[in-house]
C-alpha atoms as a PDB file:
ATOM      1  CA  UNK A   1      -9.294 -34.777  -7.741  1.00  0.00           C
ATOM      2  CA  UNK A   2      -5.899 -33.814  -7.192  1.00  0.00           C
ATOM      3  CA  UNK A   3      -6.331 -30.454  -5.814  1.00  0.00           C
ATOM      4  CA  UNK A   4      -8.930 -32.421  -3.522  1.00  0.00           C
ATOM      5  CA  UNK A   5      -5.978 -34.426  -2.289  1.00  0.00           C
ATOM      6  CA  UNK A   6      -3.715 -31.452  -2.177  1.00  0.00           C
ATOM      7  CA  UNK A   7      -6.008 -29.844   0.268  1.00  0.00           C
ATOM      8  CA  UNK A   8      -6.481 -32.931   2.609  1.00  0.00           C
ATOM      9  CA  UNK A   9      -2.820 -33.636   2.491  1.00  0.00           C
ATOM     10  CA  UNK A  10      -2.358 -29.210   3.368  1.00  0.00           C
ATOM     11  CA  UNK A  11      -4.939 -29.965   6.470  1.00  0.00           C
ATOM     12  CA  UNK A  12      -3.673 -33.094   7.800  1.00  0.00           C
ATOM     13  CA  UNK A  13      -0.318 -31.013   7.667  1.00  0.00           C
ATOM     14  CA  UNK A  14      -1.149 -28.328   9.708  1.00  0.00           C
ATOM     15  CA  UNK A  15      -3.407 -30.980  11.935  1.00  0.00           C
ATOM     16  CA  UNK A  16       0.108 -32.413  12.459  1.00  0.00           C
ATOM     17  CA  UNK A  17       1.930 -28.807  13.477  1.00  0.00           C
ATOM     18  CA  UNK A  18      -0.672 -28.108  16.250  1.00  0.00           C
ATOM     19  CA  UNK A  19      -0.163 -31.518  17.459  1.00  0.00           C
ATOM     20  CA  UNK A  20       3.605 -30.715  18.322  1.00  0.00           C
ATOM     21  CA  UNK A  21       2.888 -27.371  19.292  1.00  0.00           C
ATOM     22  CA  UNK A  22       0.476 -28.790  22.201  1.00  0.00           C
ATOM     23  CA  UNK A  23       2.081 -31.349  23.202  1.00  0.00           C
ATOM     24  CA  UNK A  24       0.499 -32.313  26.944  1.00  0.00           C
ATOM     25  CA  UNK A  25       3.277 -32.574  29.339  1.00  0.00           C
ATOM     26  CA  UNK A  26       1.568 -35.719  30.961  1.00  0.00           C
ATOM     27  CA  UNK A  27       4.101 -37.508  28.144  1.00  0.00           C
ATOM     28  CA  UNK A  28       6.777 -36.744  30.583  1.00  0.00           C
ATOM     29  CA  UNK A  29       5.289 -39.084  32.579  1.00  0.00           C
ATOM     30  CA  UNK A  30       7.474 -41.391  29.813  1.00  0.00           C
ATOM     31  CA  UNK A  31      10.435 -39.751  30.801  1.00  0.00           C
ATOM     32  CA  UNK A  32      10.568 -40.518  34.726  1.00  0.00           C
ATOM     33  CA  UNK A  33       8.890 -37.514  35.714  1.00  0.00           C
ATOM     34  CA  UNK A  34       5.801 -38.018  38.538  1.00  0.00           C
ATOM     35  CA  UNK A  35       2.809 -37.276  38.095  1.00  0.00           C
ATOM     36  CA  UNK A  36       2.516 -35.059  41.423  1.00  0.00           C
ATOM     37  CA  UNK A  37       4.937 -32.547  39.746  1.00  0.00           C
ATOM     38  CA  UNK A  38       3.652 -32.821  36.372  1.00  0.00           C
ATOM     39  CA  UNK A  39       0.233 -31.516  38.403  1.00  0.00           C
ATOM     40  CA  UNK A  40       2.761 -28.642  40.348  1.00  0.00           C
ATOM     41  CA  UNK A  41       3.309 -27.249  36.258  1.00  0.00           C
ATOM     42  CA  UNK A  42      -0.228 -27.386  35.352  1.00  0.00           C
ATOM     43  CA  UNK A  43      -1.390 -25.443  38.150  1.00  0.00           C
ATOM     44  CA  UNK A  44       1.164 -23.125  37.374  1.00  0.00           C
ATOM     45  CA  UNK A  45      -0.253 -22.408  34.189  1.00  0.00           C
ATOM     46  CA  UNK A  46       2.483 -24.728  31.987  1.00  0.00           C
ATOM     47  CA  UNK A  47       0.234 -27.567  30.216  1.00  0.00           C
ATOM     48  CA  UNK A  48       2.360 -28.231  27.150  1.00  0.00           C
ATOM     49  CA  UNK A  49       6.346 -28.994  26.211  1.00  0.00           C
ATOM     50  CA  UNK A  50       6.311 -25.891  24.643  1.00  0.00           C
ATOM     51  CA  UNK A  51       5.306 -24.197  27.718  1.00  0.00           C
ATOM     52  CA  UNK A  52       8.266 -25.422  29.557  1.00  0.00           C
ATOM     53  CA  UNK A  53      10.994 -24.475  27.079  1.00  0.00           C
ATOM     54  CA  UNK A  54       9.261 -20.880  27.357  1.00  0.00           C
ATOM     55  CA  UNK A  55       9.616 -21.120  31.251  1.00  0.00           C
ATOM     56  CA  UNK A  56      12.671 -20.096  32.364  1.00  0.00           C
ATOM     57  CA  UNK A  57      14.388 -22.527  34.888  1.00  0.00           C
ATOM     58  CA  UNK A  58      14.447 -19.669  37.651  1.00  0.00           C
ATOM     59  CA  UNK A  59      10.499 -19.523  37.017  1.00  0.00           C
ATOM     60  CA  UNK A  60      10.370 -23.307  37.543  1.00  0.00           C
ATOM     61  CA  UNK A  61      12.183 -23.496  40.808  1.00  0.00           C
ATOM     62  CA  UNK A  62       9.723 -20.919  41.614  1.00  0.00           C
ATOM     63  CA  UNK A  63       6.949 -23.253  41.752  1.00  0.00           C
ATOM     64  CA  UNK A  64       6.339 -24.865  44.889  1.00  0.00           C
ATOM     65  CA  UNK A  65       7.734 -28.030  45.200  1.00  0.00           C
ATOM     66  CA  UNK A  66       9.915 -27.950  42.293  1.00  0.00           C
ATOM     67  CA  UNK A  67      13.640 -27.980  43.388  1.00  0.00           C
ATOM     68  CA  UNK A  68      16.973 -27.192  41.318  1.00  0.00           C
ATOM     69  CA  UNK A  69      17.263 -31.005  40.720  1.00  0.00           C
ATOM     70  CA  UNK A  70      13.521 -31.682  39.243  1.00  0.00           C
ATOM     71  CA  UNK A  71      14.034 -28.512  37.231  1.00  0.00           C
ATOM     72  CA  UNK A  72      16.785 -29.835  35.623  1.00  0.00           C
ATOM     73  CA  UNK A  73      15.286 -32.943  35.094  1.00  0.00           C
ATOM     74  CA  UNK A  74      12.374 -31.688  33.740  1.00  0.00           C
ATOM     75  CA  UNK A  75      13.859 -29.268  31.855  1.00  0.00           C
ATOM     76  CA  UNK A  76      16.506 -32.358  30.129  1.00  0.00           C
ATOM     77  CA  UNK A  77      12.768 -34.132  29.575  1.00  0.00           C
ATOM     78  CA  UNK A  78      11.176 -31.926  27.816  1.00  0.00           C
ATOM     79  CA  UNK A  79      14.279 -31.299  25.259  1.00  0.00           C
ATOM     80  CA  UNK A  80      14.027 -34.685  24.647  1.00  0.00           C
ATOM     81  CA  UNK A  81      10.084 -34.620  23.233  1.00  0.00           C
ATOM     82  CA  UNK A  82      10.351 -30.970  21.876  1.00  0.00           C
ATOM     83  CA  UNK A  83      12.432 -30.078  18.615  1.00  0.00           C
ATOM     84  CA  UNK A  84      15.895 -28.803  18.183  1.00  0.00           C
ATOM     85  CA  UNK A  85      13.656 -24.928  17.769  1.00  0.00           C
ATOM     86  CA  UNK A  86      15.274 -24.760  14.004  1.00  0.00           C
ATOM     87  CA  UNK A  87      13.771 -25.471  11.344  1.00  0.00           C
ATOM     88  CA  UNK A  88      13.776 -24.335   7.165  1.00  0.00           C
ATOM     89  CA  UNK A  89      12.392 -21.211   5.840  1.00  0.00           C
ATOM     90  CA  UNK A  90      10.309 -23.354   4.189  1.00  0.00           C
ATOM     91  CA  UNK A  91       8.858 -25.390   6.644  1.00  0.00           C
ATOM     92  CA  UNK A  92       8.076 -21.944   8.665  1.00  0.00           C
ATOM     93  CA  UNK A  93       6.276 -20.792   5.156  1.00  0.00           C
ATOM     94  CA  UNK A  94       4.182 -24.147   5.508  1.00  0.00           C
ATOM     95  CA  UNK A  95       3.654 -23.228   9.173  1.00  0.00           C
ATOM     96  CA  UNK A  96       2.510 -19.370   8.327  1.00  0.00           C
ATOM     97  CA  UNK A  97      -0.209 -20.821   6.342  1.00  0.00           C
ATOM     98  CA  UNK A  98      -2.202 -21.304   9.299  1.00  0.00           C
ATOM     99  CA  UNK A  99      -2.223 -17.979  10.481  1.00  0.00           C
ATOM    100  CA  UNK A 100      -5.463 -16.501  10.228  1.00  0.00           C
ATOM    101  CA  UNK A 101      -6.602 -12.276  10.654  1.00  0.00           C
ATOM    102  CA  UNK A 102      -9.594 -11.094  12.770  1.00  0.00           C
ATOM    103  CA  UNK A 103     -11.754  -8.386  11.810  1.00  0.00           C
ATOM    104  CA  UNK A 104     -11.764  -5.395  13.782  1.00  0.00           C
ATOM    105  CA  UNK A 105     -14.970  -4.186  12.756  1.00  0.00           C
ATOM    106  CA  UNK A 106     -14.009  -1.405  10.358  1.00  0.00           C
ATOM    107  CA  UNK A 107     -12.881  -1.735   7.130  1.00  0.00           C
ATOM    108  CA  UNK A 108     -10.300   0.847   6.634  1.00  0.00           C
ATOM    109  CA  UNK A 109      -8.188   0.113  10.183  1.00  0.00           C
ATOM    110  CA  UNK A 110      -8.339  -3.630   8.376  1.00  0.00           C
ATOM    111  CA  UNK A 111      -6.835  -2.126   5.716  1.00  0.00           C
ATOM    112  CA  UNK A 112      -3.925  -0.366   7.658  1.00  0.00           C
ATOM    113  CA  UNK A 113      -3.123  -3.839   9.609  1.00  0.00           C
ATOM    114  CA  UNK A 114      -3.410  -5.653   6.390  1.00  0.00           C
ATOM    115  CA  UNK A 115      -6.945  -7.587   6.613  1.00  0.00           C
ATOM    116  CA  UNK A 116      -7.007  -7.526  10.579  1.00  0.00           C
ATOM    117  CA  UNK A 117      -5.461  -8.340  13.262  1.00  0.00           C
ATOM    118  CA  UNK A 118      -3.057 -11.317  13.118  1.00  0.00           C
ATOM    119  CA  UNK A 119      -3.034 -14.477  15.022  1.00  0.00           C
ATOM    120  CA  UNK A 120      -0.267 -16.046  16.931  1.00  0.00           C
ATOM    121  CA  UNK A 121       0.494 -12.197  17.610  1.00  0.00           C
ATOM    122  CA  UNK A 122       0.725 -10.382  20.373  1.00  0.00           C
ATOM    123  CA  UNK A 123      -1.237  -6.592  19.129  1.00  0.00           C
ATOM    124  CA  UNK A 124      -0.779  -3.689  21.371  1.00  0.00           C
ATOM    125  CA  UNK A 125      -3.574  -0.698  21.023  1.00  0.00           C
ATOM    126  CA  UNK A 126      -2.108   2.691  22.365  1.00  0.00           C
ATOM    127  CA  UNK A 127      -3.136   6.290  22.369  1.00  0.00           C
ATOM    128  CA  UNK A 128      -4.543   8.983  24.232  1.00  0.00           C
ATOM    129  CA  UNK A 129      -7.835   9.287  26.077  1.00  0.00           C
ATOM    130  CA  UNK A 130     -10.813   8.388  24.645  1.00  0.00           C
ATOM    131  CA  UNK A 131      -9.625   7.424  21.175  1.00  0.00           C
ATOM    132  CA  UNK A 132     -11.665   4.418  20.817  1.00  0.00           C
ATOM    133  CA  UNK A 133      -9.100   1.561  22.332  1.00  0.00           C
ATOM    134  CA  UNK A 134     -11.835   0.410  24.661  1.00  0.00           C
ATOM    135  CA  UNK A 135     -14.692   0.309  22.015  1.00  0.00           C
ATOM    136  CA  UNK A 136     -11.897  -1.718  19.854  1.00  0.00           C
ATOM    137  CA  UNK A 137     -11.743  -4.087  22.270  1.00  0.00           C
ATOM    138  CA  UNK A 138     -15.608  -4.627  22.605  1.00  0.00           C
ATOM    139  CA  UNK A 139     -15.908  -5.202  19.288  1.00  0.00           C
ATOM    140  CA  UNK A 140     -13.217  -7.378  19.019  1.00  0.00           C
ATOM    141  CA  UNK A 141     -15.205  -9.378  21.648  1.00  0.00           C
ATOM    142  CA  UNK A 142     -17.836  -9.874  18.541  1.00  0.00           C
ATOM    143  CA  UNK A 143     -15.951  -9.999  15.934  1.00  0.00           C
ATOM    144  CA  UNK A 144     -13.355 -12.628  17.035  1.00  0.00           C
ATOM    145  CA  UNK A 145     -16.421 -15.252  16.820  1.00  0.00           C
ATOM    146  CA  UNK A 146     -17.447 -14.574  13.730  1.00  0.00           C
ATOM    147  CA  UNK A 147     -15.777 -16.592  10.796  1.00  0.00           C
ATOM    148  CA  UNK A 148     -12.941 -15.180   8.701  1.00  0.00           C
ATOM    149  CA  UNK A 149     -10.576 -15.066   5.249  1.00  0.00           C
ATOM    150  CA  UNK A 150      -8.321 -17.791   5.354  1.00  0.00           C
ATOM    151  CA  UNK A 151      -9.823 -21.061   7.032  1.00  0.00           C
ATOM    152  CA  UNK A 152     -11.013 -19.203  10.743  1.00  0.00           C
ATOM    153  CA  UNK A 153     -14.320 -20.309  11.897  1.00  0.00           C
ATOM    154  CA  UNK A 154     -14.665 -17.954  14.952  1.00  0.00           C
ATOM    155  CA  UNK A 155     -13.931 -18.965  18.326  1.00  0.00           C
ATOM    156  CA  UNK A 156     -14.135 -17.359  21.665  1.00  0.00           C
ATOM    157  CA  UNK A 157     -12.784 -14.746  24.095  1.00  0.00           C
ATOM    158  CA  UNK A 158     -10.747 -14.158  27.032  1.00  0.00           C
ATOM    159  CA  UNK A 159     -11.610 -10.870  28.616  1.00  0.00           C
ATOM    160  CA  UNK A 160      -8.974  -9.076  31.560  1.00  0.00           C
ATOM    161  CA  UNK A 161      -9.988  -6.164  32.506  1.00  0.00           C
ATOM    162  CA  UNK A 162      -7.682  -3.877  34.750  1.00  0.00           C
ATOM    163  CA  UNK A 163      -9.552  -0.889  35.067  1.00  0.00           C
ATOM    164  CA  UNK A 164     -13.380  -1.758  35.065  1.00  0.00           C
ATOM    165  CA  UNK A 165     -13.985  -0.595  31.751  1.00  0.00           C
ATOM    166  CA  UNK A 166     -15.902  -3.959  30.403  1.00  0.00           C
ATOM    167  CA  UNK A 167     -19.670  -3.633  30.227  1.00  0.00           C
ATOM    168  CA  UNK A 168     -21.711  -6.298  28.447  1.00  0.00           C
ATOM    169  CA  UNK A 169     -24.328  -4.069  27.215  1.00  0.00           C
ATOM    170  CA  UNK A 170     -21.881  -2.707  24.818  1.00  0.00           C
ATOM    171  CA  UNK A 171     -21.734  -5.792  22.918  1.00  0.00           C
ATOM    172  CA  UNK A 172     -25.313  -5.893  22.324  1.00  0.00           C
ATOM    173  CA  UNK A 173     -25.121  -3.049  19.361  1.00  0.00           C
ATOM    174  CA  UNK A 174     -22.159  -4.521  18.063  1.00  0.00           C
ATOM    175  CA  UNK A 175     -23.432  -8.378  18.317  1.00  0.00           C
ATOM    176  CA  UNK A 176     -27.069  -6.574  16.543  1.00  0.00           C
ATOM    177  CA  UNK A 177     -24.681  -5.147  13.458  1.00  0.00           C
ATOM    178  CA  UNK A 178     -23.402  -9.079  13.069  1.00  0.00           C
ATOM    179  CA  UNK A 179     -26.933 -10.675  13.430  1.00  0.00           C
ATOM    180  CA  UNK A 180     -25.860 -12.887  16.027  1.00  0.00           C
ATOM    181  CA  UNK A 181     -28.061 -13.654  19.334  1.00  0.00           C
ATOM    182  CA  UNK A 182     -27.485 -11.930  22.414  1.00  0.00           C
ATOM    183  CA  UNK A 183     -27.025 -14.967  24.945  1.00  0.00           C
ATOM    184  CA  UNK A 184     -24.861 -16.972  22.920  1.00  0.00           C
ATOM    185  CA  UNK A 185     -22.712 -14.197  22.204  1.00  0.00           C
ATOM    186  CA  UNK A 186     -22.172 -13.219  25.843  1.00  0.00           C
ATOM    187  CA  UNK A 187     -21.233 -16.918  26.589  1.00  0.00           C
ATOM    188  CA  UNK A 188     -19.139 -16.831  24.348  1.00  0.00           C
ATOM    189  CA  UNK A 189     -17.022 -14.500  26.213  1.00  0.00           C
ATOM    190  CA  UNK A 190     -15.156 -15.222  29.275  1.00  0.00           C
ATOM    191  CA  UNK A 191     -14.314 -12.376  31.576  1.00  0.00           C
ATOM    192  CA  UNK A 192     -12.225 -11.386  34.504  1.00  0.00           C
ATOM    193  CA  UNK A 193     -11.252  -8.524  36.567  1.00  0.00           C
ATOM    194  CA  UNK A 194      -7.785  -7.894  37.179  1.00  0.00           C
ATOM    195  CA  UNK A 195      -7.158  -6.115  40.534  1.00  0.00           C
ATOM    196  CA  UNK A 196      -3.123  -6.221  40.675  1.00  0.00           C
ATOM    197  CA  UNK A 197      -0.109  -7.286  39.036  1.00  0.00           C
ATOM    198  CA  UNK A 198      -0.010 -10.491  40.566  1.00  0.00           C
ATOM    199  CA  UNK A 199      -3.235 -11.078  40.067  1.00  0.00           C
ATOM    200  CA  UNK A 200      -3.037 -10.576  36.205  1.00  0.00           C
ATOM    201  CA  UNK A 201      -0.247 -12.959  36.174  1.00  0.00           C
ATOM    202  CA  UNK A 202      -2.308 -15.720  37.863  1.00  0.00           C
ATOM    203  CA  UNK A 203      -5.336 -14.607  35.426  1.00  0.00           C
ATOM    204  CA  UNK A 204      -2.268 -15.038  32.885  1.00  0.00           C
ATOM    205  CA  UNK A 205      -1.368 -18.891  33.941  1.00  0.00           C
ATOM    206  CA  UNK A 206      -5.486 -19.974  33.879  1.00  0.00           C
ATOM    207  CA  UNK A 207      -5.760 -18.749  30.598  1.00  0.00           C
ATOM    208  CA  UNK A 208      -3.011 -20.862  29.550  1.00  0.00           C
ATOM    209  CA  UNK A 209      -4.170 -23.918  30.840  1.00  0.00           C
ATOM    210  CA  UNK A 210      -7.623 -23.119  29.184  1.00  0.00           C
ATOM    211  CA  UNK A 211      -5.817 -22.487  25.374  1.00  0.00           C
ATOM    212  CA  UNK A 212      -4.699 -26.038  26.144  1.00  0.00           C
ATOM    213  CA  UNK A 213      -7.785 -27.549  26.895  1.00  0.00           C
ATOM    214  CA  UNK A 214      -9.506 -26.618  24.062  1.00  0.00           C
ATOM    215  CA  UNK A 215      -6.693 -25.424  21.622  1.00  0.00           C
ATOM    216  CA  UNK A 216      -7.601 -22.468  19.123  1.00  0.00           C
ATOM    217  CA  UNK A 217     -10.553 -21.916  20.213  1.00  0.00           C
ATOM    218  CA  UNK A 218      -9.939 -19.164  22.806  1.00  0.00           C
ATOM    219  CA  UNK A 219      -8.608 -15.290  21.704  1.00  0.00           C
ATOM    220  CA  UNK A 220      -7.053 -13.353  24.802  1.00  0.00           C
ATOM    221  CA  UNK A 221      -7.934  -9.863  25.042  1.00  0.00           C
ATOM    222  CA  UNK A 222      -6.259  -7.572  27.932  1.00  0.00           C
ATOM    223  CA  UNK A 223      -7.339  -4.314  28.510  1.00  0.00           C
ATOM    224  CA  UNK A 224      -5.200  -2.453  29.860  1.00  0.00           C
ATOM    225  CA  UNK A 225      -2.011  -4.564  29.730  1.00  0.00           C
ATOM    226  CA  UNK A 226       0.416  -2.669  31.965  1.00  0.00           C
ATOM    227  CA  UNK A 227      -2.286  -0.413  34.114  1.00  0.00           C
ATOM    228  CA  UNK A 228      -1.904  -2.668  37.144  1.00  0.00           C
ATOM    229  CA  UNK A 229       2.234  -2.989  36.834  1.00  0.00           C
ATOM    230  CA  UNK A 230       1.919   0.747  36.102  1.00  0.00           C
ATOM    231  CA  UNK A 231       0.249   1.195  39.585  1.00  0.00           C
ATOM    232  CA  UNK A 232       3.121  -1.007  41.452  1.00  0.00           C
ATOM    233  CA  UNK A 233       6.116   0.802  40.155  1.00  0.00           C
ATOM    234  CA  UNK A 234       4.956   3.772  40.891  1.00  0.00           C
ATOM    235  CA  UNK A 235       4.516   2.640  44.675  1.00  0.00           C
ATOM    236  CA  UNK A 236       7.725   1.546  44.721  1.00  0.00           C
ATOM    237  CA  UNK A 237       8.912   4.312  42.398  1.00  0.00           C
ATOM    238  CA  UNK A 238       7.604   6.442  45.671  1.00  0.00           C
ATOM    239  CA  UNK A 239       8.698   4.357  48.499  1.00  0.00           C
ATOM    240  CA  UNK A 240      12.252   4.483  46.964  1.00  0.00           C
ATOM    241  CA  UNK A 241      11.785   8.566  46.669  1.00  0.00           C
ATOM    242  CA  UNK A 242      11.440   8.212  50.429  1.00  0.00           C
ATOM    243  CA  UNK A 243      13.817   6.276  51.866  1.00  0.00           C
ATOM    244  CA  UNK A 244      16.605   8.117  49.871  1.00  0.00           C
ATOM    245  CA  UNK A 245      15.006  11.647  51.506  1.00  0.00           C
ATOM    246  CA  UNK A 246      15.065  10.062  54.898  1.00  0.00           C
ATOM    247  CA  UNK A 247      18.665   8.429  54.137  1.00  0.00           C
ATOM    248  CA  UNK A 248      19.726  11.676  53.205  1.00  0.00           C
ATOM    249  CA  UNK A 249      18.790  13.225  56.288  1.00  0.00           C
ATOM    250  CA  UNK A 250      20.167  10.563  58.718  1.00  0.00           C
ATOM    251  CA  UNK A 251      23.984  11.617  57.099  1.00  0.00           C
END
């Protein structure tokens, strides 16, 4: 009975810690902030407190419609409803506890990233050509909705793609090796192509305000991260190459 109690009290916990880590910012609304700007954040991908003390105040002012003065104000707002950001190492140990790993499919690379892939992580794949980063991905598309060690029930997936890599049929196999249905699956995975930088930023902010609408259910998967940015720098990387040719034949 009491380690019944002991595991109610552990959920209702960590029921509580997701509560303050998504808090909507529509409770600004009880700090004198309008609704109309509230609605200038959200469509600029920031849904939650937390989201604004990650947005940096030249990012804010950014947003159309949001001045130096609202910034502040907003900014002074949210500080109010969000914590101090300290906290004891062993609250953070109580907050760990609701990390959870994803399967990647095989058995030995769980091994190497001890028992998957971790949550609230950011995981960066690299190598050469054709070592299997895209098939990783695929799979990861499966394997993300299947439940897991440690309390994870499976969810579902955010899909960018920046270089047209993504075919559904590839799941299939993978989604036949789990025993899990074809169509469900494949709606269980939400896709977009990525076409430029800017692009994958605004890809970036709707994903955002769709891990607040239905928190913890949605894993982002971005493939390739910096192909797009890669693309732009080396534009400008060019451009610059040529003005400083012609500039050095004007003198």
């Amino acid at each position: 009975m009491m380690q019944q109690d002991q595991v109610v009290e552990e959920q209702l916990q960590n029921e509580d810690d997701d509560d303050s880590f998504f808090q909507d910012i529509d409770m600004l609304q009880n700090q004198g902030i309008n609704a109309a700007d509230l609605k200038k954040l959200k469509s600029a991908g920031i849904c939650t407190i937390r989201g604004i003390q990650m947005t940096t105040r030249k990012r804010l002012c950014n947003i159309k419609g949001i001045s130096e003065a609202k910034m502040d104000k907003i900014k002074e707002a949210a500080a109010k409803l969000g914590d101090a950001g300290f906290m004891t190492a062993l609250e953070y140990s109580d907050r760990r506890k609701t990390v959870f790993k994803i399967q990647t499919g095989s058995s030995e690379l769980d091994k190497l990233l001890g028992n998957g892939i971790e949550s609230m992580a950011i995981t960066e794949v690299f190598g050469e050509f054709r070592t299997g980063k895209t098939q990783l991905s695929h799979t990861l598309c499966v394997s993300c909705q299947l439940p897991g060690p440690g309390g994870y029930s499976g969810g579902k997936v955010v899909f960018i793609d920046t270089e047209n890599t993504f075919r559904p049929d590839r799941l299939k196999p993978i989604a036949d090796r789990f025993n899990l249905d074809h169509e469900a699956m494949l709606d269980n995975v939400l896709y977009a192509r990525a076409y430029t930088s800017e692009h994958q930023m605004e890809l970036l902010d709707y994903v955002a305000a769709k891990f607040h609408e239905e928190p913890g259910v949605f894993k982002l998967l971005v493939t390739s991260v910096n192909s797009v940015f890669f693309n732009v720098f080396t534009f400008v990387q060019h451009d610059i190459h040529s003005e400083n040719k012609e500039n050095a034949c004007t003198t």
